[in-house]
Protein backbone atom coordinates (compact mmCIF):
# COMPACT_ATOMS: atom_id res chain seq x y z
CA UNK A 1 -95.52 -227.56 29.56
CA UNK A 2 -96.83 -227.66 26.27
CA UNK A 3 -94.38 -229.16 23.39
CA UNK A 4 -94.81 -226.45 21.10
CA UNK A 5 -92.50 -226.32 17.60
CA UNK A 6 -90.17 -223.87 16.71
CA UNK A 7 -92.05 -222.25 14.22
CA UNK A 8 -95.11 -222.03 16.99
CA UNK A 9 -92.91 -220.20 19.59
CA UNK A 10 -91.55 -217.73 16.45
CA UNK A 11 -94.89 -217.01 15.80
CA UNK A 12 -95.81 -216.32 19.88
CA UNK A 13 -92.62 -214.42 20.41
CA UNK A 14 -92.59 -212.64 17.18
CA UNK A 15 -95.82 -211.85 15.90
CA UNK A 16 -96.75 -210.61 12.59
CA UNK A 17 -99.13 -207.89 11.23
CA UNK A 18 -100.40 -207.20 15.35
CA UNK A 19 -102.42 -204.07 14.99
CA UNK A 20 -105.28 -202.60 13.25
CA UNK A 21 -106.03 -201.18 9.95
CA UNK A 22 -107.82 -197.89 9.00
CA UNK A 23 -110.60 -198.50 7.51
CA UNK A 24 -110.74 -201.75 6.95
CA UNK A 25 -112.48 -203.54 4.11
CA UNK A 26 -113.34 -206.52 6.57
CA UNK A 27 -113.51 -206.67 10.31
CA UNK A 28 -114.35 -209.16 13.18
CA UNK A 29 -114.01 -210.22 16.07
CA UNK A 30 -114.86 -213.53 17.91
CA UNK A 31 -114.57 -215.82 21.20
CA UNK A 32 -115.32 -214.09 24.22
CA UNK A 33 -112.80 -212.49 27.22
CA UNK A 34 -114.92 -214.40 29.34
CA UNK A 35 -113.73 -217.56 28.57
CA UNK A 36 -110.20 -216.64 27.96
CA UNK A 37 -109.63 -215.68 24.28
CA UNK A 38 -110.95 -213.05 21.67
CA UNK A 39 -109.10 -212.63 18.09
CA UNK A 40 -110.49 -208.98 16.43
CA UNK A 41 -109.41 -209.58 12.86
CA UNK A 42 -109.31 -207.04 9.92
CA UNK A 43 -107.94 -207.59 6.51
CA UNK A 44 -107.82 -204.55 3.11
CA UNK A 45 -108.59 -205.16 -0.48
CA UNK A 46 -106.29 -204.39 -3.08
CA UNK A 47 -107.01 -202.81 -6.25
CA UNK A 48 -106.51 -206.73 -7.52
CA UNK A 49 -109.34 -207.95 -5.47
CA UNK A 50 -106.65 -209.36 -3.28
CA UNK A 51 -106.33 -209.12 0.50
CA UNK A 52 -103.33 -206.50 0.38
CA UNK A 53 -103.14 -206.20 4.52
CA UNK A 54 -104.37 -208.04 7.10
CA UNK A 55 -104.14 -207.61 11.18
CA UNK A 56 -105.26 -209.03 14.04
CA UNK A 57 -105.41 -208.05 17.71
CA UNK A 58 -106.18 -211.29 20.51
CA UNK A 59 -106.45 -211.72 24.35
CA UNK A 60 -105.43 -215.20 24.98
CA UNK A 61 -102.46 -217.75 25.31
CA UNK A 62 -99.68 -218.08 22.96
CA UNK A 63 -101.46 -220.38 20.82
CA UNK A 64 -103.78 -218.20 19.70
CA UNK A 65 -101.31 -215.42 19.53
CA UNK A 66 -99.50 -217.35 17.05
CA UNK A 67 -102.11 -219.00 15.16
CA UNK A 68 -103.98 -215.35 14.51
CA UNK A 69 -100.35 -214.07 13.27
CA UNK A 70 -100.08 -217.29 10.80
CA UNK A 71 -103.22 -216.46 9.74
CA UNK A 72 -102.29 -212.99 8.93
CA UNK A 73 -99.42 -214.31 6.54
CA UNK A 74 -101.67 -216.89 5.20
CA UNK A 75 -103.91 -214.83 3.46
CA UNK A 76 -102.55 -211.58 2.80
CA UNK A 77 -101.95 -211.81 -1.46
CA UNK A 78 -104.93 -214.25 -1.47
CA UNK A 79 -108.64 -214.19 -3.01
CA UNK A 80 -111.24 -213.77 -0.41
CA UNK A 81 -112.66 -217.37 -1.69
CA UNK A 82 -109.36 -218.74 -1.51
CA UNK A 83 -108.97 -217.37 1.57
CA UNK A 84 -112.48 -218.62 2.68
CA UNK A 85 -110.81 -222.14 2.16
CA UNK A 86 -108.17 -221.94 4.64
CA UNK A 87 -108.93 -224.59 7.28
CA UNK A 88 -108.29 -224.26 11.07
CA UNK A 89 -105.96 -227.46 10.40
CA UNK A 90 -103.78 -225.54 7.84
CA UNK A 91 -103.15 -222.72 10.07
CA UNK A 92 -102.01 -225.44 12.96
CA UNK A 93 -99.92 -227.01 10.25
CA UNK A 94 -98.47 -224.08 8.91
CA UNK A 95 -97.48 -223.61 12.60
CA UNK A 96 -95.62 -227.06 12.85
CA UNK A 97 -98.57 -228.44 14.74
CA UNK A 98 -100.51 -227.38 17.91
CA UNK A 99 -101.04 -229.42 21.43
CA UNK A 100 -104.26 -230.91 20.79
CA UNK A 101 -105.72 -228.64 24.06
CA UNK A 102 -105.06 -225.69 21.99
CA UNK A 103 -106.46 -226.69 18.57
CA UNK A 104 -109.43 -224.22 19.84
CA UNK A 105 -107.08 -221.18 18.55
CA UNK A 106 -106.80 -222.14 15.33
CA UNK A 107 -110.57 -222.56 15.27
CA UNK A 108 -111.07 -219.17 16.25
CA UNK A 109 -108.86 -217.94 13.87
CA UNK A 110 -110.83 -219.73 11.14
CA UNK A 111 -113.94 -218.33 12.41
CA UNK A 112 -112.54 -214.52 12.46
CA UNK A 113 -111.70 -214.78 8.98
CA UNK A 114 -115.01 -216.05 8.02
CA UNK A 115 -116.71 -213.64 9.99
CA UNK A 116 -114.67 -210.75 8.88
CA UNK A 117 -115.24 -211.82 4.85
CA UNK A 118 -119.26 -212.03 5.69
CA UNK A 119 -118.50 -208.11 7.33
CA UNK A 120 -117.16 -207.49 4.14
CA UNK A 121 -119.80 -208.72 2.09
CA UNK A 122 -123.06 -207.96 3.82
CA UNK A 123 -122.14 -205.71 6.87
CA UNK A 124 -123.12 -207.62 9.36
CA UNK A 125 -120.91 -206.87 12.27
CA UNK A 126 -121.48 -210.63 14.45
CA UNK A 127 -118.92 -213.46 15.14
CA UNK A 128 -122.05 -216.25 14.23
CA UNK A 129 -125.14 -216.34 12.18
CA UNK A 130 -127.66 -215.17 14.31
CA UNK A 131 -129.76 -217.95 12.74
CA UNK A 132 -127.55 -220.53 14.05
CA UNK A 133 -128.81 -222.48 16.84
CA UNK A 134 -126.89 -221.98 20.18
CA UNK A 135 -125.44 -225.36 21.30
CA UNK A 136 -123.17 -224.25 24.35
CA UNK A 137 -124.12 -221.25 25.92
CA UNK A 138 -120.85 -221.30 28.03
CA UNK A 139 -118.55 -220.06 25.06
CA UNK A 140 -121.33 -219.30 22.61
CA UNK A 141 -120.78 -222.02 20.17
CA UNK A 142 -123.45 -222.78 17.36
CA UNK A 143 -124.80 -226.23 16.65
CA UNK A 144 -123.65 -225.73 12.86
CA UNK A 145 -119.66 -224.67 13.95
CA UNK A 146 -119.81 -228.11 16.12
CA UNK A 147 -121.09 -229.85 13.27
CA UNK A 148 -118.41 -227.88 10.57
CA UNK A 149 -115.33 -228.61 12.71
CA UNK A 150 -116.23 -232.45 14.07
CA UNK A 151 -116.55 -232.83 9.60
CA UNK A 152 -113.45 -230.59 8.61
CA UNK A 153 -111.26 -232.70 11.26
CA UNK A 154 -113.24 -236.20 11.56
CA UNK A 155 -113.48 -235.20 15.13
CA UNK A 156 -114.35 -238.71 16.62
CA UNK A 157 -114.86 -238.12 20.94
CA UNK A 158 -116.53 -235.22 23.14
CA UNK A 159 -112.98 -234.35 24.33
CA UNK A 160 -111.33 -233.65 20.63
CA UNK A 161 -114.34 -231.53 20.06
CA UNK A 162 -113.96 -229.68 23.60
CA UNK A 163 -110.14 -228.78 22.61
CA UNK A 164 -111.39 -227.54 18.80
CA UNK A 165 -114.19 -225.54 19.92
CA UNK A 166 -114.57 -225.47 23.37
CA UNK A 167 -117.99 -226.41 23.75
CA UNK A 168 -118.95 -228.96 26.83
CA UNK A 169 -115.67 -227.36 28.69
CA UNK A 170 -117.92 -225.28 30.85
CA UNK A 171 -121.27 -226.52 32.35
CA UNK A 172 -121.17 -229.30 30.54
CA UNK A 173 -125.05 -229.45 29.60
CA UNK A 174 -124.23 -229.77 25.94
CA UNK A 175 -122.25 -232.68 25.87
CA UNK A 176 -124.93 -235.06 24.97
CA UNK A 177 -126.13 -232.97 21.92
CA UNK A 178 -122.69 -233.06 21.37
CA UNK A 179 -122.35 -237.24 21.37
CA UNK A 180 -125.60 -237.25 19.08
CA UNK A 181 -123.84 -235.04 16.61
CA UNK A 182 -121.13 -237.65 16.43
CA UNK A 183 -122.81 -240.55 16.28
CA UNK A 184 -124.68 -238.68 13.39
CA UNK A 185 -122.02 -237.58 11.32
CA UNK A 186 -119.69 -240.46 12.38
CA UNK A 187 -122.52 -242.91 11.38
CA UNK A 188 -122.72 -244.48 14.70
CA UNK A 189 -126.14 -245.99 15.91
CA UNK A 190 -126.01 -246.11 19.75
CA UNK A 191 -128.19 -248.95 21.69
């Protein structure tokens, strides 16, 4: 059983702005049903420039029911650069905290907003720039959201980045591009 707080299980049991907008002003939607979780995540403008409404709609487990509904009320009455800024560790602290297992929701939260803003701004409709180099092709994770979350949470092992992003929790074959990526940003020379 996962020791979830109060706030959390609110959040799961309760969830705010579940839905979809008409017409949205920004759209998304990332992970994958094949490994387990997809968040679709639209947000409206208002006449301030604001983000007046936002909704979400997820397959998954209750942590990432509840940390797409946080995210909801975190940036609705925001900037989209100030939203742009919320981390995937604010929405798991605005939740009281997630099981480290599960930090992967928030993550993916994090990721539909940003992906929803670049809708907004340029029209591409993709979870991921298509630029980005592919670094697990189990849950279609790019090198460069690896290297943003291990540097946003001073990720130190393979496992803390497996529960962030899911990457090396399938085949595997990634893991030691993974390690390198540490050892790079973590300053580590390896003998």
């Amino acid at each position: 059983m996962w020791d979830y707080s109060e706030k959390m299980l609110d959040h799961f049991r309760h969830p705010r702005n579940v839905g979809t907008i008409d017409d949205p002003d920004g759209e998304a939607t990332v992970g994958s049903l094949a490994c387990g979780d997809a968040l679709k995540f639209q947000f409206k403008l208002g006449p301030d420039g604001r983000i007046s409404d936002a909704k979400f709609q997820t397959f998954g487990c209750a942590s990432a029911i509840a940390s797409s509904s946080a995210l909801t009320e975190m940036v609705i009455g925001k900037s989209l650069e100030e939203a742009r800024k919320i981390t995937n560790k604010e929405i798991a602290d605005y939740l009281g905290g997630l099981p480290p297992q599960k930090m992967h929701c928030s993550v993916m939260g994090r990721e539909a907003m940003e992906a929803a803003i670049k809708n907004y701004e340029t029209g591409a409709n993709t979870d991921r720039n298509l630029e980005d180099e592919l670094l697990c092709t189990c849950y279609n994770v790019s090198e460069n959201e690896v290297r943003r979350v291990i540097t946003e949470n001073r990720l130190t092992t393979v496992e803390e980045v497996v529960n962030y992003t899911k990457a090396g929790g399938g085949c595997g074959r990634c893991i030691p591009k993974i390690r390198k990526i540490l050892d790079e940003i973590n300053g580590v020379a390896r003998q």
